[in-house]
Protein backbone atom coordinates (compact mmCIF):
# COMPACT_ATOMS: atom_id res chain seq x y z
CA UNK A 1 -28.12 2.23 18.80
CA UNK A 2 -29.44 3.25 15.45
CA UNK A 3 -27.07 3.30 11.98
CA UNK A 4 -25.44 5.70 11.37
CA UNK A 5 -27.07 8.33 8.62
CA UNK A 6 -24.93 9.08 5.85
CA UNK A 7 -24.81 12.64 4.25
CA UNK A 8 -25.10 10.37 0.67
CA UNK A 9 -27.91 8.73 0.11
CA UNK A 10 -26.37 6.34 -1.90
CA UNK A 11 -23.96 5.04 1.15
CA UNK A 12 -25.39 2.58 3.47
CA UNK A 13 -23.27 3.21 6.81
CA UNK A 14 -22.66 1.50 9.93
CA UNK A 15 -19.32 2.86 10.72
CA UNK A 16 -17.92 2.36 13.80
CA UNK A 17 -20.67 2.00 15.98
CA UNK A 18 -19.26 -0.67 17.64
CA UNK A 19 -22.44 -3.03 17.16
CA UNK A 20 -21.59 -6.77 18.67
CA UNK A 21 -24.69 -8.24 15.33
CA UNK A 22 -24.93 -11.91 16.34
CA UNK A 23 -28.19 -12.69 14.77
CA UNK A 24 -30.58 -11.27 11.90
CA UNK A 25 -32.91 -9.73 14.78
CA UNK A 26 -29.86 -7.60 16.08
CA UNK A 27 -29.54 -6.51 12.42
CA UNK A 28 -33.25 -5.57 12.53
CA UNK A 29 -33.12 -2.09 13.56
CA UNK A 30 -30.00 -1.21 11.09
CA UNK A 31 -30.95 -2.43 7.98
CA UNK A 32 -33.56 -0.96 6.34
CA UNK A 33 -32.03 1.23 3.47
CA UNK A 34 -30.82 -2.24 2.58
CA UNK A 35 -33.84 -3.39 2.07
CA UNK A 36 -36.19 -0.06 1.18
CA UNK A 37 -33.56 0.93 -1.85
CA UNK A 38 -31.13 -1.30 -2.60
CA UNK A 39 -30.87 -0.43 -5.97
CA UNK A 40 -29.61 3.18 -5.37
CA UNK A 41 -26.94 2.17 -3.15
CA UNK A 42 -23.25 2.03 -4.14
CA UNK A 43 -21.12 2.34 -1.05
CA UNK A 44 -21.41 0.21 1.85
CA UNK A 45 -19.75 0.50 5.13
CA UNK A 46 -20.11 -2.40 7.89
CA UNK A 47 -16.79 -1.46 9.51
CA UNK A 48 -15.75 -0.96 13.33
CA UNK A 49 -18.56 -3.38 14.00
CA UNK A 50 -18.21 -7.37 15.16
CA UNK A 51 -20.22 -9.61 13.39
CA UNK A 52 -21.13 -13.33 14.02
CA UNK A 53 -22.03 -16.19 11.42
CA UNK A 54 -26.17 -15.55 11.91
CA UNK A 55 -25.89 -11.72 10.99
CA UNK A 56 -23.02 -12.66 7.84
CA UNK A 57 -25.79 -14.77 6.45
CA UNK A 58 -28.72 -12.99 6.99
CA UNK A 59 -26.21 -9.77 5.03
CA UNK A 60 -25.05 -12.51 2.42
CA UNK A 61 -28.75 -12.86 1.51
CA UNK A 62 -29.79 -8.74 0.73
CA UNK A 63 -26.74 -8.25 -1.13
CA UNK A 64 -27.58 -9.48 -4.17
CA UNK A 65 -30.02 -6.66 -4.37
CA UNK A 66 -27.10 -3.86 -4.25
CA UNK A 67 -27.35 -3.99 -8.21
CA UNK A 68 -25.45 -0.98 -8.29
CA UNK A 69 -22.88 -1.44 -5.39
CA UNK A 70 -19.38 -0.42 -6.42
CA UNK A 71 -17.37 -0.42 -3.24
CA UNK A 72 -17.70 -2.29 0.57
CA UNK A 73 -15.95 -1.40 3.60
CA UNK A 74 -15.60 -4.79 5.64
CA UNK A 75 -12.76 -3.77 7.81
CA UNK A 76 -12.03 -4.80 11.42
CA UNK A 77 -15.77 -6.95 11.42
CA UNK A 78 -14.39 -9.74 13.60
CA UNK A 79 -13.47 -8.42 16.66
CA UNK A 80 -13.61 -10.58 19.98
CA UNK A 81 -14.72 -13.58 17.60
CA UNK A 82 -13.75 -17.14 17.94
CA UNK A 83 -11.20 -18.48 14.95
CA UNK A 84 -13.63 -21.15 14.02
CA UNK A 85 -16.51 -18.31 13.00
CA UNK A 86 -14.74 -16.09 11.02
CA UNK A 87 -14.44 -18.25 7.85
CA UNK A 88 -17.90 -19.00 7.61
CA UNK A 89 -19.08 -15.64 8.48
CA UNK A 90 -16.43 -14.04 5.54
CA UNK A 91 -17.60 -17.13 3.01
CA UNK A 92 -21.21 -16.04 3.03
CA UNK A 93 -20.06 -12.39 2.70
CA UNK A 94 -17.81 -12.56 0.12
CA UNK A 95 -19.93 -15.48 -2.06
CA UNK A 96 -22.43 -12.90 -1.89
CA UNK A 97 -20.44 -9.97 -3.24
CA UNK A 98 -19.28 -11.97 -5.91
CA UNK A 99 -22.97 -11.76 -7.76
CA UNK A 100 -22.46 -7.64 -7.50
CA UNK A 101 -21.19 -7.48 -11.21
CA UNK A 102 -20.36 -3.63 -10.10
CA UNK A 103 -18.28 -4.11 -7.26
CA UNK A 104 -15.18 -2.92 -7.83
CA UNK A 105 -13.29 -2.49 -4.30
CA UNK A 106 -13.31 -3.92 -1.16
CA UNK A 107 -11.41 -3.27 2.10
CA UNK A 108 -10.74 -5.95 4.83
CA UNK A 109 -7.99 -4.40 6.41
CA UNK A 110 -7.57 -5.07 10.41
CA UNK A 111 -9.08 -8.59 10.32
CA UNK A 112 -7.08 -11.56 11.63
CA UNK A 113 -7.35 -14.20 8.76
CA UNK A 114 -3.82 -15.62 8.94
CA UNK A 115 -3.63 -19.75 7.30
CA UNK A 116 -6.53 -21.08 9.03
CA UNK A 117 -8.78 -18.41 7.95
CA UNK A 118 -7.89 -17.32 4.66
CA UNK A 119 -9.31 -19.76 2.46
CA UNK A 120 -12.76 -17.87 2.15
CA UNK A 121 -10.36 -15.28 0.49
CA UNK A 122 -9.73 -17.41 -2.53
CA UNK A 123 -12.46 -17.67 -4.39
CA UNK A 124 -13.05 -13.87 -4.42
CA UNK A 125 -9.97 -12.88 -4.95
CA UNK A 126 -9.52 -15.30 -8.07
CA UNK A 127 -12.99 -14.61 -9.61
CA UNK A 128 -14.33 -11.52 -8.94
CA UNK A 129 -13.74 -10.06 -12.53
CA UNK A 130 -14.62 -6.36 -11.49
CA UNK A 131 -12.10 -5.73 -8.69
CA UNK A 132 -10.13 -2.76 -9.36
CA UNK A 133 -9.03 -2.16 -5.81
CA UNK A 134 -7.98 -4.28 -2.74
CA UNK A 135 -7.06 -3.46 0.66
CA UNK A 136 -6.16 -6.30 2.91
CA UNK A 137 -4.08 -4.51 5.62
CA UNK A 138 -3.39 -5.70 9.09
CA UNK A 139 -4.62 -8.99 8.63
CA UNK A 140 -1.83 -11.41 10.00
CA UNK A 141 -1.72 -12.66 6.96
CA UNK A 142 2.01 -14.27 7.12
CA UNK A 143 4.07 -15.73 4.04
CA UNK A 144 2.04 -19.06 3.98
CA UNK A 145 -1.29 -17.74 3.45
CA UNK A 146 0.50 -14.33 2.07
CA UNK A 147 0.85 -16.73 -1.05
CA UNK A 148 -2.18 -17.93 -1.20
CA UNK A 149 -3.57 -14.41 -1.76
CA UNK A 150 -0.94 -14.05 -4.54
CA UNK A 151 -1.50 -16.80 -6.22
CA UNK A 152 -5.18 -15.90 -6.06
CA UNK A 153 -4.76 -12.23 -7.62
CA UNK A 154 -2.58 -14.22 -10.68
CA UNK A 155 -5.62 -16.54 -11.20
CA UNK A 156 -7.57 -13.20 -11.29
CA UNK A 157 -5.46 -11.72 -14.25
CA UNK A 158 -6.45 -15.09 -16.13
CA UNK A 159 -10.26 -14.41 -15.21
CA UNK A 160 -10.11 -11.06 -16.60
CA UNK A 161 -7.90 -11.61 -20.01
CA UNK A 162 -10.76 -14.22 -20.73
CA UNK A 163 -13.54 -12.36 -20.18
CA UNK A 164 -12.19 -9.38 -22.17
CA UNK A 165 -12.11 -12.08 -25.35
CA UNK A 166 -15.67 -12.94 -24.66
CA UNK A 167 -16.29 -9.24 -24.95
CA UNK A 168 -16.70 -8.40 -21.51
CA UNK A 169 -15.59 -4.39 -20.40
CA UNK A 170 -13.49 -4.79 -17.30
CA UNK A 171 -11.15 -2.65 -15.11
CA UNK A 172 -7.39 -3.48 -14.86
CA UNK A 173 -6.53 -4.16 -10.75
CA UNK A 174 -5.13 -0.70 -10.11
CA UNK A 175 -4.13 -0.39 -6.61
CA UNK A 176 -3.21 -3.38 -3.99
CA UNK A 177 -2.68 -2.76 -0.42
CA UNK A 178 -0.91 -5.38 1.67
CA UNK A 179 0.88 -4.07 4.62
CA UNK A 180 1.60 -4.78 8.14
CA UNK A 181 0.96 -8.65 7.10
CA UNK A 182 4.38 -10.93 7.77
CA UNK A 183 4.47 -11.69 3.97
CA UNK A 184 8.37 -12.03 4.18
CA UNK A 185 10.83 -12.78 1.51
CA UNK A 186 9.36 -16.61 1.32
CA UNK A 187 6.03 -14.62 -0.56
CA UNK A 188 7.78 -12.66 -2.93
CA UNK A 189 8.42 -14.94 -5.81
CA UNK A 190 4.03 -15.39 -6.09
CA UNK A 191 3.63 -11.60 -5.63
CA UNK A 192 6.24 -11.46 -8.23
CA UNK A 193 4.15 -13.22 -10.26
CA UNK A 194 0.47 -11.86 -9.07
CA UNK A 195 1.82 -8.25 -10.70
CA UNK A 196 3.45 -8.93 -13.31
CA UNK A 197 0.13 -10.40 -13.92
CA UNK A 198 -1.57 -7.50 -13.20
CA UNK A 199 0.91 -5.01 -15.48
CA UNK A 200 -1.45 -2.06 -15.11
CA UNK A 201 -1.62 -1.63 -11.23
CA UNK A 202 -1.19 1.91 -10.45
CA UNK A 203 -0.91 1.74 -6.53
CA UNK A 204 1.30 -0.75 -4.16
CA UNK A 205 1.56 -0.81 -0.85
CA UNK A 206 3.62 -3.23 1.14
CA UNK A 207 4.66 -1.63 4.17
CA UNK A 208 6.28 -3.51 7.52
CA UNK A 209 6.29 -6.54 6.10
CA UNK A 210 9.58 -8.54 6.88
CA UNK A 211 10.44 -8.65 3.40
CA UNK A 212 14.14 -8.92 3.35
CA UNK A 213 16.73 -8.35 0.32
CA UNK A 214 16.44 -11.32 -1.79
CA UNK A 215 12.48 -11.04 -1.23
CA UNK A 216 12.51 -7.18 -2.22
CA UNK A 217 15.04 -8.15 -5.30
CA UNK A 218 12.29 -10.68 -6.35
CA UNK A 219 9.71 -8.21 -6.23
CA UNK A 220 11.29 -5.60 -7.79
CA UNK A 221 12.79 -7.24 -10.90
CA UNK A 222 10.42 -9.45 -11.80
CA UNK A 223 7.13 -8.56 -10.28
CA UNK A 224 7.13 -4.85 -10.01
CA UNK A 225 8.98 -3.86 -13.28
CA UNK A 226 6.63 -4.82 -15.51
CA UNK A 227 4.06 -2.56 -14.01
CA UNK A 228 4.71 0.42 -16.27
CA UNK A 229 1.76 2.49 -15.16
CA UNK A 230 2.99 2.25 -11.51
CA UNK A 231 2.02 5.58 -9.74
CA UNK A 232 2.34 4.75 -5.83
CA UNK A 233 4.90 2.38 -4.52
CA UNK A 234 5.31 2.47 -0.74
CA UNK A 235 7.62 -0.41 0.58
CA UNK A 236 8.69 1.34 4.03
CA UNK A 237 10.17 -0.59 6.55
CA UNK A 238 11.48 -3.76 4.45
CA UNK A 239 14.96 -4.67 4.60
CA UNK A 240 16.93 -3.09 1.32
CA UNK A 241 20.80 -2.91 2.00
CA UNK A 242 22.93 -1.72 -1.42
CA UNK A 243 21.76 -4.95 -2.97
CA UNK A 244 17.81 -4.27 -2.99
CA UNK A 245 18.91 -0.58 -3.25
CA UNK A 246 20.67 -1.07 -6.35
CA UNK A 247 17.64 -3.34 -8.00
CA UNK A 248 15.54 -0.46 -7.13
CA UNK A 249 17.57 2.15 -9.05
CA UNK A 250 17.79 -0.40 -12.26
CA UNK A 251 13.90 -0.39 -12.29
CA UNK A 252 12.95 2.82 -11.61
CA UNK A 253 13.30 4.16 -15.38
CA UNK A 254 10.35 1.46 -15.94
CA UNK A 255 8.04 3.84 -13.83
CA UNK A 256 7.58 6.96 -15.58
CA UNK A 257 4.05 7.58 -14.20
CA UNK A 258 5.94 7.42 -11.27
CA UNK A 259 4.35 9.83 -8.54
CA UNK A 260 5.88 8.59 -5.13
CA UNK A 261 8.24 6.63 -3.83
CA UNK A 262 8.51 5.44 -0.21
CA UNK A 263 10.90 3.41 0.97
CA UNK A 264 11.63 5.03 4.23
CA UNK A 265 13.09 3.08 7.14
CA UNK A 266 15.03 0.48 4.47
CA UNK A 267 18.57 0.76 4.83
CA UNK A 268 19.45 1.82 1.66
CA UNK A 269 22.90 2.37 3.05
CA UNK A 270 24.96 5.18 2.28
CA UNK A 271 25.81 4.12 -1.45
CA UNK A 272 22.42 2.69 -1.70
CA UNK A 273 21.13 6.04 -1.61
CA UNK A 274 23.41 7.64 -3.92
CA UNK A 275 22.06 5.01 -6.23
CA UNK A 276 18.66 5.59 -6.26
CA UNK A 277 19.45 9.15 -6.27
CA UNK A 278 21.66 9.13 -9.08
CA UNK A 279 19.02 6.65 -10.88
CA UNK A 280 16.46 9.64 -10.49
CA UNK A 281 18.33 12.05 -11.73
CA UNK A 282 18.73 10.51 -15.26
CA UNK A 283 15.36 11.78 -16.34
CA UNK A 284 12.69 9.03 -16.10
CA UNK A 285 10.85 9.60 -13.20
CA UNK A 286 10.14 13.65 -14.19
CA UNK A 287 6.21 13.07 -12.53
CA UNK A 288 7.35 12.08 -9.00
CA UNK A 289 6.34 14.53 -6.07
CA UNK A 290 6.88 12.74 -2.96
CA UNK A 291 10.15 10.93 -1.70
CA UNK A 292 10.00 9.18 1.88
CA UNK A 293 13.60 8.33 2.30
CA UNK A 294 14.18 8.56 5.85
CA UNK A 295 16.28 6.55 8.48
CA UNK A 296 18.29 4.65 5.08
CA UNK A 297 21.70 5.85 6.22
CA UNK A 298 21.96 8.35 3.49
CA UNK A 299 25.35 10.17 3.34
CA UNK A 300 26.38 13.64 2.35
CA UNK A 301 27.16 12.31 -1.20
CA UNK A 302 23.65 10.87 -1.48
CA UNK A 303 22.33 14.10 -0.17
CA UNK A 304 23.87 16.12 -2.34
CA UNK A 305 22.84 13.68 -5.79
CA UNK A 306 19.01 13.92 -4.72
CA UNK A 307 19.86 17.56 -4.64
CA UNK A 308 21.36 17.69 -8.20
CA UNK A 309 18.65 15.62 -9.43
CA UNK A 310 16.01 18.12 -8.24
CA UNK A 311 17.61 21.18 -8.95
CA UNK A 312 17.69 19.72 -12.31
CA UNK A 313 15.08 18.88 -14.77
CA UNK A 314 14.85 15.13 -13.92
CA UNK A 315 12.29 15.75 -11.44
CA UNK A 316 10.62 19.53 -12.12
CA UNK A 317 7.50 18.49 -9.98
CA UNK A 318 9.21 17.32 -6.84
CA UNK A 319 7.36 19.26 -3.62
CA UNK A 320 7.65 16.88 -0.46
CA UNK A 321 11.59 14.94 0.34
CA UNK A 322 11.58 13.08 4.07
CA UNK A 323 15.48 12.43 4.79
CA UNK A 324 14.96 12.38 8.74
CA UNK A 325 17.17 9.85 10.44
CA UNK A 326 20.25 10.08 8.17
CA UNK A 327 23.81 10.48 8.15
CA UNK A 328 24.33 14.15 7.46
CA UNK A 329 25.27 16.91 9.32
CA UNK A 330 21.99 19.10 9.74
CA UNK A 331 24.48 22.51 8.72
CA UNK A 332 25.21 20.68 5.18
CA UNK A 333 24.67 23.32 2.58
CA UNK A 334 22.56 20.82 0.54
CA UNK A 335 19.67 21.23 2.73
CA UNK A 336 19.12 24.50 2.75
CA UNK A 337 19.20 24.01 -1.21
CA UNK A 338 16.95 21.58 -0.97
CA UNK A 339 14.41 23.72 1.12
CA UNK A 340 14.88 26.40 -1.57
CA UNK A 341 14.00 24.09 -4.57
CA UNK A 342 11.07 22.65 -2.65
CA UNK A 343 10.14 26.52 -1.59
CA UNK A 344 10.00 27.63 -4.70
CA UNK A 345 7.74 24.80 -6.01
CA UNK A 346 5.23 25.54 -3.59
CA UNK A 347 5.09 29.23 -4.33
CA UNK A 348 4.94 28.37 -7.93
CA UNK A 349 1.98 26.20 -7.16
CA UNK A 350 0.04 29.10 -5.17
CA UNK A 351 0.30 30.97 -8.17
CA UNK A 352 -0.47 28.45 -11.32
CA UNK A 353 -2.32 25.53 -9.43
CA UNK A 354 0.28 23.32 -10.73
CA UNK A 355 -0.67 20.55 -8.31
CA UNK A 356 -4.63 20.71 -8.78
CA UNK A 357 -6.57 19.46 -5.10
CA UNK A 358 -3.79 19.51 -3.16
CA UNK A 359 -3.65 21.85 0.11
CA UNK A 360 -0.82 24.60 0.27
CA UNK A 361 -1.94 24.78 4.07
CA UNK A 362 -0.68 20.86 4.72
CA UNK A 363 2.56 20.74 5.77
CA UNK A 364 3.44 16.92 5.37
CA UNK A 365 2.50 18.02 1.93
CA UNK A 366 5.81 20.00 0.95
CA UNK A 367 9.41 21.18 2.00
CA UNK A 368 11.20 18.71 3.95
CA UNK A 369 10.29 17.09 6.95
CA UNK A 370 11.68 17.84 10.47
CA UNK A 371 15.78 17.03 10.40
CA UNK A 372 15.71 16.38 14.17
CA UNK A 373 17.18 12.74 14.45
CA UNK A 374 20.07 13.40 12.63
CA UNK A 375 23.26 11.19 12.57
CA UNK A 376 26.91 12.36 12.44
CA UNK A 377 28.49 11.20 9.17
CA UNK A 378 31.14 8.46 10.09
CA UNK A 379 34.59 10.71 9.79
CA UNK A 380 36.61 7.66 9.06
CA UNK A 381 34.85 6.61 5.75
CA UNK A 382 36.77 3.98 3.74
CA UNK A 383 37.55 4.34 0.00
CA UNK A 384 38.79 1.21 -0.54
CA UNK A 385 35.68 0.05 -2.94
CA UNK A 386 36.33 -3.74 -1.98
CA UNK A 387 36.15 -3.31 1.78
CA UNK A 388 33.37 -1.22 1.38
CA UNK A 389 31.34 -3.96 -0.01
CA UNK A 390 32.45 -6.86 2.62
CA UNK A 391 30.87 -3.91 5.44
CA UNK A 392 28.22 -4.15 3.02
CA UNK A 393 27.86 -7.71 2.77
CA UNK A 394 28.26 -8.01 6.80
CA UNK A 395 25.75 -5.60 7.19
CA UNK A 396 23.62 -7.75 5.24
CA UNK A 397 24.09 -10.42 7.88
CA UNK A 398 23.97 -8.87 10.50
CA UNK A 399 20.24 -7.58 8.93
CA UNK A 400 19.19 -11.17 8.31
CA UNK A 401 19.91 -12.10 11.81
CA UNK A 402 17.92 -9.53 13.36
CA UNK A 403 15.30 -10.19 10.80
CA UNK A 404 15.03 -13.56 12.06
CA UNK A 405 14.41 -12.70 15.67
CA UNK A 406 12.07 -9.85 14.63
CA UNK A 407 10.28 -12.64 13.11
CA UNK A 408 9.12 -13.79 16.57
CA UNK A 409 7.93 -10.49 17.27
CA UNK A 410 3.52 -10.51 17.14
CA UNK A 411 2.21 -8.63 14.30
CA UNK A 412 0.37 -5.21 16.27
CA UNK A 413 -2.60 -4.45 15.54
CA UNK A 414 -3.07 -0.80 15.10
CA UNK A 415 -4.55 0.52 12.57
CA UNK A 416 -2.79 2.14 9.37
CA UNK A 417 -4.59 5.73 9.33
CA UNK A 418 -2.61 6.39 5.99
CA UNK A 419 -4.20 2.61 4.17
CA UNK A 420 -7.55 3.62 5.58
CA UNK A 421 -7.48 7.80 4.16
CA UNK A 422 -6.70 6.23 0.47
CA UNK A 423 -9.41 3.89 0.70
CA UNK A 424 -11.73 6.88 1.87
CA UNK A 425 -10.38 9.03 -1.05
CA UNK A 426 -10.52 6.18 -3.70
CA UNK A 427 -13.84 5.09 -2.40
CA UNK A 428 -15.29 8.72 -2.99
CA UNK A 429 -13.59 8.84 -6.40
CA UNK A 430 -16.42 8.42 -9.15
CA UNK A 431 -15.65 5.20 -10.60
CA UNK A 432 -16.49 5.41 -14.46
């Protein structure tokens, strides 16, 4: 089967062809742009393909050449491979990468590396100078070798403060994508570390991860916080309860680049939710656009402080709120105000282009989302603020222990479309 031909010249692409490249002869036929012009290329794309020790090498050895490579696609590469060849075959990869002085992102999302393959990882990870973004998605990582890569990414902060003294030009880390990995709370305290490292990371990602409430605290307060610039922070499906959901609304005035927050599928809880909403409605976050808050067991009173917030000038460029799964009645009067806020926005938009590149047409890009799993608000609330926080607190136990026997669960394997369309977008953003 013959490579794929890119519509830029300046992309080398084998993109899912589905290639099994055991040796440098099955390369043969594939590889010529690599070798004709390497100079000219930027982007390179080896992924949906397996590939065995033999071809890694023989790639390790024209890379090199890619003088002006800025960005390489190595996801899902290992397919149907035995453990014992996929650190060799990622060492000579990634050694090789390391001499491309432009490279400044990488993807190896949806390949199992987990602790007896991650130790190619390292090295990359805590020397490559130019890295400005990482994707390392679906890889079965787990909160062993899940620190490893954290630690890694802190050693890379050191590696770039001390080339900036020496007078070297390089890029801040700016978006890390980590999801769908096991990292669990047992991680957090290195990640914790890794960004406050790395205080100028614009994009994080850490979906399905096991992460439970003292791991999210951890990551919040003393990782997360001190990245001011943060833009993107997507933590769905963690475990939050009020305690996480309280950490988040004490650190969400330290964002006020702030464009979306997603913590859907958390658990806020009910006064969880009123304090995150309450926490955006003091003013700080005024640049978000997107909330995914769905299935947190938000109440009427949290509904109706996200819709105060909104209505209000704390957050005047709000266009897209998901809330499916909560506990509201679907005839409370805040939604339809909430529909009419977001409404408006978007007619404003068609009229000023106040939201530049985005698509009017998409509808997972404003309003609300579809209210069609619903709960019934309990009728019997209590107001009695000290039992309300031992339900709390035996919620939080009762979380824990089904935490632990999700824990058993295999990690799936399916792809994360949304992880791969940002690395598209970012990896056809002109990198200056």
């Amino acid at each position: 089967m013959a490579s794929s031909v890119p519509s830029d010249p300046a992309t080398f692409s084998l993109r899912n062809l589905a290639l099994k490249l055991n040796t440098a002869d099955d390369l043969t036929p594939h590889i010529g742009p690599l070798t004709s012009s390497p100079t000219t290329i930027t982007h390179i794309d080896l992924s949906g393909n397996t590939l065995g020790v033999a071809a890694c090498e023989h790639i390790s050895t024209l890379l090199p050449s890619l003088t002006s490579l800025r960005s390489a696609n190595l996801a899902d590469i290992f397919t149907g491979r035995l453990l014992a060849e996929i650190p060799p075959a990622l060492d000579a990869l990634l050694t090789a990468l390391r001499k491309c002085e432009k490279l400044e992102e990488i993807n190896l999302n949806d390949n199992a590396f987990g602790l007896n393959t991650v130790e190619p990882l390292r090295p990359f990870l805590a020397n490559h100078v130019p890295l400005r973004h990482l994707y390392l998605n679906n890889n079965g990582l787990g909160p062993a070798a899940g620190t490893l890569v954290a630690q890694s990414l802190e050693q890379l902060a050191a590696r770039k403060a001390e080339a900036r003294k020496d007078g070297q030009q390089v890029p801040d880390l700016e978006t890390v994508v980590c999801g769908r990995n096991r990292l669990e709370a047992g991680s957090m305290a290195a990640w914790a570390k890794a960004f406050s490292a790395h205080g100028k990371v614009k994009t994080v990602k850490m979906v399905q991860n096991g992460i439970r409430i003292e791991g999210i605290v951890t990551l919040l307060k003393d990782g997360l916080a001190k990245c001011t610039g943060l833009e993107v922070l997507d933590l769905q499906d963690n475990t939050f309860t009020l305690k996480a959901a309280k950490t988040l609304a004490e650190v969400l005035p330290a964002w006020p680049s702030l464009m979306e927050l997603a913590v859907g599928d958390c658990l806020l809880s009910a006064r969880g939710g009123v304090a995150v909403a309450e926490a955006l409605g003091k003013g700080s976050n005024g640049k978000v656009e997107v909330l995914r808050l769905g299935f947190n067991e938000i109440d009427a009173k949290g509904l109706a402080a996200l819709v105060k917030a909104a209505e209000g000038k704390a957050l005047p460029r709000l266009r897209r709120v998901e809330l499916n799964g909560n506990k509201f009645s679907e005839d409370d009067e805040n939604i339809e105000a909430l529909q009419t806020i977001l409404s408006a926005r978007k007619d404003e938009s068609e009229d000023t282009d106040a939201y530049p590149g985005l698509d009017h047409e998409d509808e997972n890009s404003w309003g609300l989302d579809e209210l069609d799993e619903l709960e019934d608000e309990d009728s019997d609330d209590e107001d009695d603020a000290a039992e309300e926080d031992d339900e709390a607190e035996a919620e939080e136990a009762s979380i824990v222990r089904d935490a632990d026997l999700a824990e058993d669960e295999p990690v799936s394997q399916k792809k994360d479309e949304d992880v791969d369309d940002l690395a598209a977008a970012l990896g056809k953003t002109e990198i200056k």
